[in-house]
C-alpha atoms as a PDB file:
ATOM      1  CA  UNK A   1     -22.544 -28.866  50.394  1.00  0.00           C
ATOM      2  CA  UNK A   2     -21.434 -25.637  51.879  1.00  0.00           C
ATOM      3  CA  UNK A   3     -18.033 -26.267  51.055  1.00  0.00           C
ATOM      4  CA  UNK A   4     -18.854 -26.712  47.439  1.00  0.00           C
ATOM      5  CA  UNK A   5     -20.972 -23.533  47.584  1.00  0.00           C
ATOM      6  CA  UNK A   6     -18.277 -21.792  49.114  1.00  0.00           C
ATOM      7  CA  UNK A   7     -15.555 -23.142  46.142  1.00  0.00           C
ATOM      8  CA  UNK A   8     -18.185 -21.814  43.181  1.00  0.00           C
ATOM      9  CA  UNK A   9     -18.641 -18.629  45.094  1.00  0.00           C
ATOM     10  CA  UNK A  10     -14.521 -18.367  45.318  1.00  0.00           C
ATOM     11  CA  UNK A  11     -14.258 -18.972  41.340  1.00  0.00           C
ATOM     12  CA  UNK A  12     -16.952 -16.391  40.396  1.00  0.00           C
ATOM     13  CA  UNK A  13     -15.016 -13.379  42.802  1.00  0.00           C
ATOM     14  CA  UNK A  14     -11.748 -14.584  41.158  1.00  0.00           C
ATOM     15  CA  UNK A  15     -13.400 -14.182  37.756  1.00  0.00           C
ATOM     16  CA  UNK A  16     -14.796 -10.706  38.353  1.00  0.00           C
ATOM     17  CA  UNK A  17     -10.860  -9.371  39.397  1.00  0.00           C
ATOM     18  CA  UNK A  18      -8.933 -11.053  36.687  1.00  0.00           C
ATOM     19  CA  UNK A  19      -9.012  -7.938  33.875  1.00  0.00           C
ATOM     20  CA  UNK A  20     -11.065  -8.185  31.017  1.00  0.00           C
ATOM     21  CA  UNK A  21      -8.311  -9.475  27.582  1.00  0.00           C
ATOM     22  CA  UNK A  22      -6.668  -6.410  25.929  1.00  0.00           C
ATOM     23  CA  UNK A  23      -8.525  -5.040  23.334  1.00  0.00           C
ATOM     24  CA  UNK A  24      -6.052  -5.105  20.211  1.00  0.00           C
ATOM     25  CA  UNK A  25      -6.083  -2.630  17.378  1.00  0.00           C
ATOM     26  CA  UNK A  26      -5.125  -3.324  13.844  1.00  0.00           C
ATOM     27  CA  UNK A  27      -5.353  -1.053  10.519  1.00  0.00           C
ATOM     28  CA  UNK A  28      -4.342  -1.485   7.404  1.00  0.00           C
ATOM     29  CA  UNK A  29      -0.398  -0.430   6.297  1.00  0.00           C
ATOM     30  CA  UNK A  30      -2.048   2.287   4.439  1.00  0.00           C
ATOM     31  CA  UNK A  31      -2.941   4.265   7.583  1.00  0.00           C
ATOM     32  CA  UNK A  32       1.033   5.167   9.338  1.00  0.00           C
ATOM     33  CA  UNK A  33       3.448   7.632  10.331  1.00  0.00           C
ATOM     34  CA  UNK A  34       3.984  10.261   7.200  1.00  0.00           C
ATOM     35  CA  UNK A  35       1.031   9.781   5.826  1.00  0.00           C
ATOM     36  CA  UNK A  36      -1.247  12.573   3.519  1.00  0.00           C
ATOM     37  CA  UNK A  37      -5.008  12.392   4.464  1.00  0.00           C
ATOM     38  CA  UNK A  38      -7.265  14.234   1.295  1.00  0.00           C
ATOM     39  CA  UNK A  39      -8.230  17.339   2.131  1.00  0.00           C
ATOM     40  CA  UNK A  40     -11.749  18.695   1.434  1.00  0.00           C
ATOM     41  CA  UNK A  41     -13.387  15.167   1.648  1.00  0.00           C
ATOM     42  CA  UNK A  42     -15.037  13.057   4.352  1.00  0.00           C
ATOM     43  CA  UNK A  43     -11.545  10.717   5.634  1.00  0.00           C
ATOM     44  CA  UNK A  44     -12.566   7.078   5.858  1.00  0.00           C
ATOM     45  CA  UNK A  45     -11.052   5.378   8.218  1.00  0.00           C
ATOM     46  CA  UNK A  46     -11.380   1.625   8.978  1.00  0.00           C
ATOM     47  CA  UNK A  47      -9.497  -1.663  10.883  1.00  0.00           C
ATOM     48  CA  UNK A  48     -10.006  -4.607  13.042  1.00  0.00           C
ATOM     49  CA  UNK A  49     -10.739  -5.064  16.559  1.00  0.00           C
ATOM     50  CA  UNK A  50     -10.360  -8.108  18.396  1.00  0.00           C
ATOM     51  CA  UNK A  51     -13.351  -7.060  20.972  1.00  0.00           C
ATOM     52  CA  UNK A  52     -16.650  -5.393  20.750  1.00  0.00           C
ATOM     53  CA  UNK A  53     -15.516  -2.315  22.599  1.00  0.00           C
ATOM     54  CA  UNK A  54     -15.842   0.897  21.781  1.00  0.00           C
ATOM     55  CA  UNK A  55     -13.329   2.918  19.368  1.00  0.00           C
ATOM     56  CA  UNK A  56     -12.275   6.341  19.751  1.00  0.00           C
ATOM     57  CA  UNK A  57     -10.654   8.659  17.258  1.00  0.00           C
ATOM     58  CA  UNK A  58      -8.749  11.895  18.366  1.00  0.00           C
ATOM     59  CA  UNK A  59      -7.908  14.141  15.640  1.00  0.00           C
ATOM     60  CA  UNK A  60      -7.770  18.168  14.940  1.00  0.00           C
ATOM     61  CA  UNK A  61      -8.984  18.285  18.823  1.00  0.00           C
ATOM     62  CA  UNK A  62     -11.915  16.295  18.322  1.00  0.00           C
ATOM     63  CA  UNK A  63     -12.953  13.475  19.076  1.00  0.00           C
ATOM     64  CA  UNK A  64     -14.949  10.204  16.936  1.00  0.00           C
ATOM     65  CA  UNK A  65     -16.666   7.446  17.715  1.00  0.00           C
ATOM     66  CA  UNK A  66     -17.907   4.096  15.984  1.00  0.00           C
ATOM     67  CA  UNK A  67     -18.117   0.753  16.901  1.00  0.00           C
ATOM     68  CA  UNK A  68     -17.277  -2.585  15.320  1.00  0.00           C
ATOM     69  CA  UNK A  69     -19.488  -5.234  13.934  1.00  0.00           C
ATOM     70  CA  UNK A  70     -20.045  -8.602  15.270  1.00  0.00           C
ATOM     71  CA  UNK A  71     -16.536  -9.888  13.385  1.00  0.00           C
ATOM     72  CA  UNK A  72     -14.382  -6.904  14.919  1.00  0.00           C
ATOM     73  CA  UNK A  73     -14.728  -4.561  11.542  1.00  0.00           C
ATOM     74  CA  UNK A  74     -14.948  -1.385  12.098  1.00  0.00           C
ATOM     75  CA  UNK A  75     -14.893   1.983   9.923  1.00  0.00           C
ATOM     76  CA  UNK A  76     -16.244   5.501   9.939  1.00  0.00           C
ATOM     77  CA  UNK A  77     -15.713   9.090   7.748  1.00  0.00           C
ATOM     78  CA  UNK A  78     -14.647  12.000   9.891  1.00  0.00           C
ATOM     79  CA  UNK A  79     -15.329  15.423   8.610  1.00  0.00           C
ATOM     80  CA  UNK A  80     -13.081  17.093   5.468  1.00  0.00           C
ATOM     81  CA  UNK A  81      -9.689  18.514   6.524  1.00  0.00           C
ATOM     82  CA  UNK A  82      -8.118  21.345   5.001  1.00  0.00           C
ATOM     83  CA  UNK A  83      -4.933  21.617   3.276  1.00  0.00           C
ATOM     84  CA  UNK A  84      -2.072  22.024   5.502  1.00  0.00           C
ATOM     85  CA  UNK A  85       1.905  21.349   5.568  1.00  0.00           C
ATOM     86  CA  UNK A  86       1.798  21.863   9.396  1.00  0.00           C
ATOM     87  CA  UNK A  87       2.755  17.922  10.828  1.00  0.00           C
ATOM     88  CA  UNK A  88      -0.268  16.921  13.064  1.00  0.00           C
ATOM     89  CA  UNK A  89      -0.687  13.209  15.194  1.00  0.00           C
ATOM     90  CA  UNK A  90      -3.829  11.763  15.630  1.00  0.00           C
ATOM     91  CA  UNK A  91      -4.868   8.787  17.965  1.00  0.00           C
ATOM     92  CA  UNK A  92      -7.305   5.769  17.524  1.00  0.00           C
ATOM     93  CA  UNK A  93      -7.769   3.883  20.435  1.00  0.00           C
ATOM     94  CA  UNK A  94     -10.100   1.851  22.478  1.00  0.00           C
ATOM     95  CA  UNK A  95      -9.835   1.011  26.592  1.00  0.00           C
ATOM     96  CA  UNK A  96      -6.975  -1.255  26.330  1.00  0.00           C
ATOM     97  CA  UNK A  97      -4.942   0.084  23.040  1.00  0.00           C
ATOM     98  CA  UNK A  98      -3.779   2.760  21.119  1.00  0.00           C
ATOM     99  CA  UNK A  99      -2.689   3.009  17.548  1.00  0.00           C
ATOM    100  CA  UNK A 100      -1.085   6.867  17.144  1.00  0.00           C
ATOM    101  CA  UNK A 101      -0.151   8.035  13.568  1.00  0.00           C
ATOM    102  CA  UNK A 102       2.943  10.673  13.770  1.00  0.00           C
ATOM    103  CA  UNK A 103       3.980  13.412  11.066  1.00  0.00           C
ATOM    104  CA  UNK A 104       0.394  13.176   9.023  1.00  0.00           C
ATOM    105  CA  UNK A 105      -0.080  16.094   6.421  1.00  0.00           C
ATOM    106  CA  UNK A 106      -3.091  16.930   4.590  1.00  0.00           C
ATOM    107  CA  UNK A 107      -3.307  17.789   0.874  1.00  0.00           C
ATOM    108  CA  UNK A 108      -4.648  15.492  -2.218  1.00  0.00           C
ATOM    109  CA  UNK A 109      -3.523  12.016  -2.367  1.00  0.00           C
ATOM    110  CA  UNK A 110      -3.208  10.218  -5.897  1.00  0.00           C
ATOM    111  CA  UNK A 111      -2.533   6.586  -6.907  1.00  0.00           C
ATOM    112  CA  UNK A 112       0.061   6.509  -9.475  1.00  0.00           C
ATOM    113  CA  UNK A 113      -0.418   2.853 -11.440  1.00  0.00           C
ATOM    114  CA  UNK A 114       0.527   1.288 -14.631  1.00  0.00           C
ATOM    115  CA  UNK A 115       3.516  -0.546 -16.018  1.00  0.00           C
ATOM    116  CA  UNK A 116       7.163  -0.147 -16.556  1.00  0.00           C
ATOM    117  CA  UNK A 117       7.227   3.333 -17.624  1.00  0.00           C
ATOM    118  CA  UNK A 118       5.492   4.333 -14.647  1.00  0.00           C
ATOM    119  CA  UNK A 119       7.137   1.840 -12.065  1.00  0.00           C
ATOM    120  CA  UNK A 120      10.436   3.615 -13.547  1.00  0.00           C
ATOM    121  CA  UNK A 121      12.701   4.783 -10.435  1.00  0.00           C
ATOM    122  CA  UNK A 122      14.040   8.157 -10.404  1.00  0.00           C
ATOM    123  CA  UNK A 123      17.418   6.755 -10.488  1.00  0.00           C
ATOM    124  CA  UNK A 124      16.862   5.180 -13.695  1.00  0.00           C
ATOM    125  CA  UNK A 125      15.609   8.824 -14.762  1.00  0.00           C
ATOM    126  CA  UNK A 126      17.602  11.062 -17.326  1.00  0.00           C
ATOM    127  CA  UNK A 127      19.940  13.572 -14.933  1.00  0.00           C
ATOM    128  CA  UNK A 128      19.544  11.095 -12.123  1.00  0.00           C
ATOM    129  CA  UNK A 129      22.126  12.324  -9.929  1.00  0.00           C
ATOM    130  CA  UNK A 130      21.140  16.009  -9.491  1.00  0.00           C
ATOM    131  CA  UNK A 131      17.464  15.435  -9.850  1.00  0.00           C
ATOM    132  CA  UNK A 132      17.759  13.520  -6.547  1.00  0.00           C
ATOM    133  CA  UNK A 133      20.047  16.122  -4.509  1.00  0.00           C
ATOM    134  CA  UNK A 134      17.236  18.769  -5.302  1.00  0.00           C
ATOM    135  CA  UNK A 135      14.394  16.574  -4.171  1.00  0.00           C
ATOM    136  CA  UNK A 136      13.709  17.848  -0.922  1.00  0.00           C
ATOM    137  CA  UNK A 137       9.913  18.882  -0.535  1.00  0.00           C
ATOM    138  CA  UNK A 138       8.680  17.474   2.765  1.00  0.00           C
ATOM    139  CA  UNK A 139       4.993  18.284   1.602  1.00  0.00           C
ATOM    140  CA  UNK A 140       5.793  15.540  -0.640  1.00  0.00           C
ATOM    141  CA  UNK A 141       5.170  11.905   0.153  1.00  0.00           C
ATOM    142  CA  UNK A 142       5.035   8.844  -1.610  1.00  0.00           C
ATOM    143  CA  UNK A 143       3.577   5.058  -0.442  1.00  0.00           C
ATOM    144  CA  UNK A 144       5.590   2.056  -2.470  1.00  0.00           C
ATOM    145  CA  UNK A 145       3.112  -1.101  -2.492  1.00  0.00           C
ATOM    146  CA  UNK A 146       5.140  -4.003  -2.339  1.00  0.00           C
ATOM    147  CA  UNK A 147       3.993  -6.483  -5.409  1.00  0.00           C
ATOM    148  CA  UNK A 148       2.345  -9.362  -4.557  1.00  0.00           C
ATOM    149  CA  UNK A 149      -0.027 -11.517  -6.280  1.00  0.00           C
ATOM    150  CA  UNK A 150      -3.503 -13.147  -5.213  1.00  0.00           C
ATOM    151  CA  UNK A 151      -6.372 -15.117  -7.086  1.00  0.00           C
ATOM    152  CA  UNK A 152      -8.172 -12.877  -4.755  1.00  0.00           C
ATOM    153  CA  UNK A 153      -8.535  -9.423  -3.306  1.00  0.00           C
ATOM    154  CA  UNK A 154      -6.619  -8.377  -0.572  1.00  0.00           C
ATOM    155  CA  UNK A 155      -7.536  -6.571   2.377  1.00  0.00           C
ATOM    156  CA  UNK A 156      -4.233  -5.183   3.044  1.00  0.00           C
ATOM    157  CA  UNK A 157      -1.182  -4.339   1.525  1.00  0.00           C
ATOM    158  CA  UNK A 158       2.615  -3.860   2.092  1.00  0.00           C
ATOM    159  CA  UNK A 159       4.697  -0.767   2.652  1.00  0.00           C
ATOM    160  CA  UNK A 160       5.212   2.150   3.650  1.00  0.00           C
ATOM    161  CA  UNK A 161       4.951   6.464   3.501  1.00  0.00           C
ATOM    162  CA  UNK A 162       8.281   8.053   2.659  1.00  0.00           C
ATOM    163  CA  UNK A 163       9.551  11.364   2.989  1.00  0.00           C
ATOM    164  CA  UNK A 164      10.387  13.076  -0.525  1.00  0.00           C
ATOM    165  CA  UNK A 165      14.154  13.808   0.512  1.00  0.00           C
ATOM    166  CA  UNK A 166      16.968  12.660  -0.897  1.00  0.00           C
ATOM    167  CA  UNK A 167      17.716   9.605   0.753  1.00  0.00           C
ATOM    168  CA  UNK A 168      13.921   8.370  -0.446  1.00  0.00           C
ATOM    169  CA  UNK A 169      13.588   9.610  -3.796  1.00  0.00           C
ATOM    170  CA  UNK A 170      15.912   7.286  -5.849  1.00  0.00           C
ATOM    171  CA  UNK A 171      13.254   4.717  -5.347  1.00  0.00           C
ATOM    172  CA  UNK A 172      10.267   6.659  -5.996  1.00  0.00           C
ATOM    173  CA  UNK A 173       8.051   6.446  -9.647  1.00  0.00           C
ATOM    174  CA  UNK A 174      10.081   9.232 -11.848  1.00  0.00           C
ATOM    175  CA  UNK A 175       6.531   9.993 -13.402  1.00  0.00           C
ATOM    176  CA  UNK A 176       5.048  10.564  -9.958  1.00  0.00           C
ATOM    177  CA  UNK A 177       7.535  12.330  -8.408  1.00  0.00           C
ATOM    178  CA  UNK A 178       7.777  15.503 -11.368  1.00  0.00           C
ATOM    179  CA  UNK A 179       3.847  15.074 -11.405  1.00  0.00           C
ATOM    180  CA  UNK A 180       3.731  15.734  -7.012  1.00  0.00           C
ATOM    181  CA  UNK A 181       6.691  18.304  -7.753  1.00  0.00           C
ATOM    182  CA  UNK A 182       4.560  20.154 -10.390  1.00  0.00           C
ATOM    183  CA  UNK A 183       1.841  20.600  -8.028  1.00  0.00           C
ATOM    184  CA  UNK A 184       3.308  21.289  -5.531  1.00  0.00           C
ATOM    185  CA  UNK A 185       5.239  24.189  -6.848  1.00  0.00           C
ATOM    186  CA  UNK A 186       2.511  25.364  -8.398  1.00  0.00           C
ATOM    187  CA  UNK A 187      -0.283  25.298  -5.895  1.00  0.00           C
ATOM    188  CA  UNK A 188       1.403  24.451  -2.856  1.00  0.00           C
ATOM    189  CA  UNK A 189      -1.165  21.733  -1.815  1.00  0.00           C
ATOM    190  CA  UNK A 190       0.639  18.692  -0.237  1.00  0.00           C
ATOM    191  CA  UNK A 191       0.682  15.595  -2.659  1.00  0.00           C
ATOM    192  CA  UNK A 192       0.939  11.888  -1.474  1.00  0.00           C
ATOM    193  CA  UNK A 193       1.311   9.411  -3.980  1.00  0.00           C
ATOM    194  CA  UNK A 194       0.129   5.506  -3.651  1.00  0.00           C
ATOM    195  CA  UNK A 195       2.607   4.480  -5.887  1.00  0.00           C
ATOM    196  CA  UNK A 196       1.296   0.563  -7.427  1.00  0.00           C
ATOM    197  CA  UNK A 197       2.692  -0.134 -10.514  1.00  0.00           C
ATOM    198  CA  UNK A 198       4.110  -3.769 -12.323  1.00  0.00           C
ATOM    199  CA  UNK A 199       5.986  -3.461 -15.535  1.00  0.00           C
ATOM    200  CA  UNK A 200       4.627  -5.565 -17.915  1.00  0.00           C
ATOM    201  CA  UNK A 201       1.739  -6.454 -16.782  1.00  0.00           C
ATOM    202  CA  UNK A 202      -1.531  -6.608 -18.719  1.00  0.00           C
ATOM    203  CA  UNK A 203      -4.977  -5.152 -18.377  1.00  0.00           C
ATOM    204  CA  UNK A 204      -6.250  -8.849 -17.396  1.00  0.00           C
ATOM    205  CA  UNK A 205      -3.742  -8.627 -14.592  1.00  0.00           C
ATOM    206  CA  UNK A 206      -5.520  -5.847 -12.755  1.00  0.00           C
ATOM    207  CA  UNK A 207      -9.008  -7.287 -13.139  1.00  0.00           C
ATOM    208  CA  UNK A 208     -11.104  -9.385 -11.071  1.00  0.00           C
ATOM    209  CA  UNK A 209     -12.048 -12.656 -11.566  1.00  0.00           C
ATOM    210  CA  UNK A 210     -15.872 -12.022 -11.584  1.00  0.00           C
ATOM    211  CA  UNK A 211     -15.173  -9.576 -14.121  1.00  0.00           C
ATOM    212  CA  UNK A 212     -12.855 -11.671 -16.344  1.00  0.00           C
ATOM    213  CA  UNK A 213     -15.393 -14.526 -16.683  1.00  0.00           C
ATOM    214  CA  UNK A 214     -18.535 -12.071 -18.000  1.00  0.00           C
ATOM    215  CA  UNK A 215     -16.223 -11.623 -20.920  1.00  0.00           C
ATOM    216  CA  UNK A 216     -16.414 -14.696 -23.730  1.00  0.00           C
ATOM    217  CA  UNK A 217     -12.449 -14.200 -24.552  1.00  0.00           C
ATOM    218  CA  UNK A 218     -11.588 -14.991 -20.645  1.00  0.00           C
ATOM    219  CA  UNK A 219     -14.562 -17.241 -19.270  1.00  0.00           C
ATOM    220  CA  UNK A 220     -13.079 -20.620 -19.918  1.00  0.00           C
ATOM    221  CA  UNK A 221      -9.189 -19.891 -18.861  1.00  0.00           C
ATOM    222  CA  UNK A 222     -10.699 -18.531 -15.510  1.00  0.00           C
ATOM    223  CA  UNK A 223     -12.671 -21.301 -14.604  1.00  0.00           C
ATOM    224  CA  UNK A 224      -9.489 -23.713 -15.875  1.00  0.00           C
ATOM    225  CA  UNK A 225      -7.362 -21.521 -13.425  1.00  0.00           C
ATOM    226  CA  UNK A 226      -9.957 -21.595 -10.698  1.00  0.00           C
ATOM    227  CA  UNK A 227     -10.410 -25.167 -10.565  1.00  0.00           C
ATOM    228  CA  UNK A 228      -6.764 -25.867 -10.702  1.00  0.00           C
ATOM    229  CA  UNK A 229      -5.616 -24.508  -7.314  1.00  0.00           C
ATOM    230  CA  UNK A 230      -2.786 -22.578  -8.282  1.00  0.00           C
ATOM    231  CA  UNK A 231      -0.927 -21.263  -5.273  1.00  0.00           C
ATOM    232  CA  UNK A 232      -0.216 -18.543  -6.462  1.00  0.00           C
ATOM    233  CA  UNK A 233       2.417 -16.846  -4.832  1.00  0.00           C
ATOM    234  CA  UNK A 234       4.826 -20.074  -5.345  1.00  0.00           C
ATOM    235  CA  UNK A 235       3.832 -19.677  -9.208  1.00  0.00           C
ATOM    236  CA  UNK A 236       4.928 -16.432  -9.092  1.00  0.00           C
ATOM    237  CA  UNK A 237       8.080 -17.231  -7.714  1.00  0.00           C
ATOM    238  CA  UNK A 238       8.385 -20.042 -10.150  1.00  0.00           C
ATOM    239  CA  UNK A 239       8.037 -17.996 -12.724  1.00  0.00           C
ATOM    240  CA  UNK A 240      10.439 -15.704 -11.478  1.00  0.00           C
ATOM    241  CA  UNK A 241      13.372 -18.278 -10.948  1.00  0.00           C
ATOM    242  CA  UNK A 242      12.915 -19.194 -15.622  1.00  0.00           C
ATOM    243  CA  UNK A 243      12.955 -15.821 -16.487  1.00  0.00           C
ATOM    244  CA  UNK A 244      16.118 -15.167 -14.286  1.00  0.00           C
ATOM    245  CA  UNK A 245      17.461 -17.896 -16.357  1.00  0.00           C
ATOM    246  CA  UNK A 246      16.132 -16.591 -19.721  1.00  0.00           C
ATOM    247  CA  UNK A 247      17.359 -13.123 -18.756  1.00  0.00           C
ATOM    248  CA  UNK A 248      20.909 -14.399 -17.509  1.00  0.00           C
ATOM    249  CA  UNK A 249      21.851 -15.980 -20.758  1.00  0.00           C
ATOM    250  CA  UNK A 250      20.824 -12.730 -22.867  1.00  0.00           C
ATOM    251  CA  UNK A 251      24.383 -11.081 -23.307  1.00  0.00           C
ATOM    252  CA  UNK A 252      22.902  -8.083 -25.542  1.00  0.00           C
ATOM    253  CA  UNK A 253      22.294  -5.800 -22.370  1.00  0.00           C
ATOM    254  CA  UNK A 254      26.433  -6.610 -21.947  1.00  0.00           C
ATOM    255  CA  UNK A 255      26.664  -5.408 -25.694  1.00  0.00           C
ATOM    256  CA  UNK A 256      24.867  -2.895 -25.460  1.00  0.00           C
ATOM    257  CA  UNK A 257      22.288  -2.999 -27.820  1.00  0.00           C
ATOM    258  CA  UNK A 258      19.416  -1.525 -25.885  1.00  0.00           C
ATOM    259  CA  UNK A 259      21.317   1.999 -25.997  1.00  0.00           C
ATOM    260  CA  UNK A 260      20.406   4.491 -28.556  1.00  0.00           C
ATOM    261  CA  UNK A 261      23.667   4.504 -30.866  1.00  0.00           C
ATOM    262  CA  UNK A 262      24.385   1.373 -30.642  1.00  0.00           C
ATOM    263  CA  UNK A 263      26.012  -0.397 -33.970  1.00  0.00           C
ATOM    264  CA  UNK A 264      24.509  -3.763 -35.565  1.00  0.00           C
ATOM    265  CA  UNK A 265      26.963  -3.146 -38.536  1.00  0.00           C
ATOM    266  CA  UNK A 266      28.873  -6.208 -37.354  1.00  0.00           C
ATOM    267  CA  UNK A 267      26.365  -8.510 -36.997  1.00  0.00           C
ATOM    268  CA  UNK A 268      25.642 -11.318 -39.579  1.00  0.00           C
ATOM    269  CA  UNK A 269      22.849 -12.726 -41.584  1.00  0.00           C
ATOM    270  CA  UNK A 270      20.886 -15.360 -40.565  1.00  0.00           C
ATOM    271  CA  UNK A 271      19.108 -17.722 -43.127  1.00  0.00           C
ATOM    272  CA  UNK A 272      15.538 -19.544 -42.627  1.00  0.00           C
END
């Protein structure tokens, strides 16, 4: 018997020096290095824990505090920021991890959305060339969400905060970019741009399902869709692989014929 006790009583003091599991921090893609926080306005900030720990936030010299709920989700607002072009880090953290966010800016941050004509890069953009040697304004940033698609809402995304220099701003939204250059010359107020656009896309598209059904034109398709179990990234994909056909065997973009002058004079008659 007083070996036993003495085995249990070995266990528990090995238990009370192994270290507690690291506490890991997670936040959506949104939150990274380059990124614009909006000025003048509470700044939400939110993530995943995988303990019930405390976590810290260390920003402007300050520093927050908030704790996560019982299924590690956490968030809190922080006071307003004001405007500045002056690169600052700030820190979230907890005992056993850090998350630190490099190069952050304030100023007003805008999601640019819609279809083609906004998803339209600036090297697709009249005066391409030159318009992209001149677009160096590092109080300019821009986020590109990568498309995906769901049958439900996400709780994060994919991509990334870019730079406007050169080297970047090919690939930005040509709409965005001389709408963030505008104000930025004029008011000098950084500008960061969540760039989500899909050309060709309809309203329906950017609507929730919940939504969709309370209208009489949508309710039965929904439920059809719903009760079908679409996977619906491999439909995508699907989808992707006939068009490619489709748009393979079109030879007018070879001719030509989307361009402005373009000459039909040659083509013949068709009877129906």
């Amino acid at each position: 018997m007083k070996l036993r006790y003495s085995f249990l009583f070995g266990v528990l003091l090995l238990l009370t020096i192994l270290p507690a599991p690291a506490q890991q921090l997670s936040m959506p893609a949104i939150f990274g290095d380059n990124m614009v926080l909006q000025r003048d306005a509470p700044v939400r900030m939110w993530g995943n824990t995988t303990g019930p720990g405390r976590i810290s936030i260390r920003i402007a010299g300050q520093t927050f505090q908030t704790f996560p709920d019982e299924k590690g989700y956490w968030e809190t607002e922080l006071p307003p920021q004001k405007a500045t072009t002056t690169p600052f880090s700030f820190s979230v953290y907890t005992s056993t991890d850090t998350l630190t966010f490099g190069n952050v800016i304030t100023g007003d941050v805008w999601l640019a959305s819609g279809q083609s004509n906004m998803q339209m890069r600036m090297n697709e953009a009249e005066n391409a060339p030159a318009e992209i040697r001149e677009a160096n304004h590092p109080g300019i940033r821009f986020f590109q969400v990568r498309q995906m698609v769901s049958h439900i809402p996400l709780d994060d995304l994919e991509g990334e905060w870019k730079i406007c220099r050169p080297e970047n701003a090919g690939h930005f939204s040509a709409v965005a970019y001389y709408f963030a250059r505008e104000i930025w010359e004029k008011q000098q107020i950084p500008a960061g741009i969540i760039s989500a656009s899909w050309g060709g896309t309809p309203s329906q598209a950017w609507t929730s399902a919940e939504m969709l059904k309370s209208h009489p034109d949508f309710t039965e398709k929904i439920n059809e869709t719903e009760q079908a179990g679409i996977h619906w990234q491999e439909a995508y994909l699907q989808n992707q692989q006939e068009h490619a056909v489709i748009r393979n065997s079109n030879r007018g973009i070879d001719q030509g014929v989307h361009r402005l002058h373009y000459k039909d004079t040659k083509w013949t008659d068709v009877t129906y």
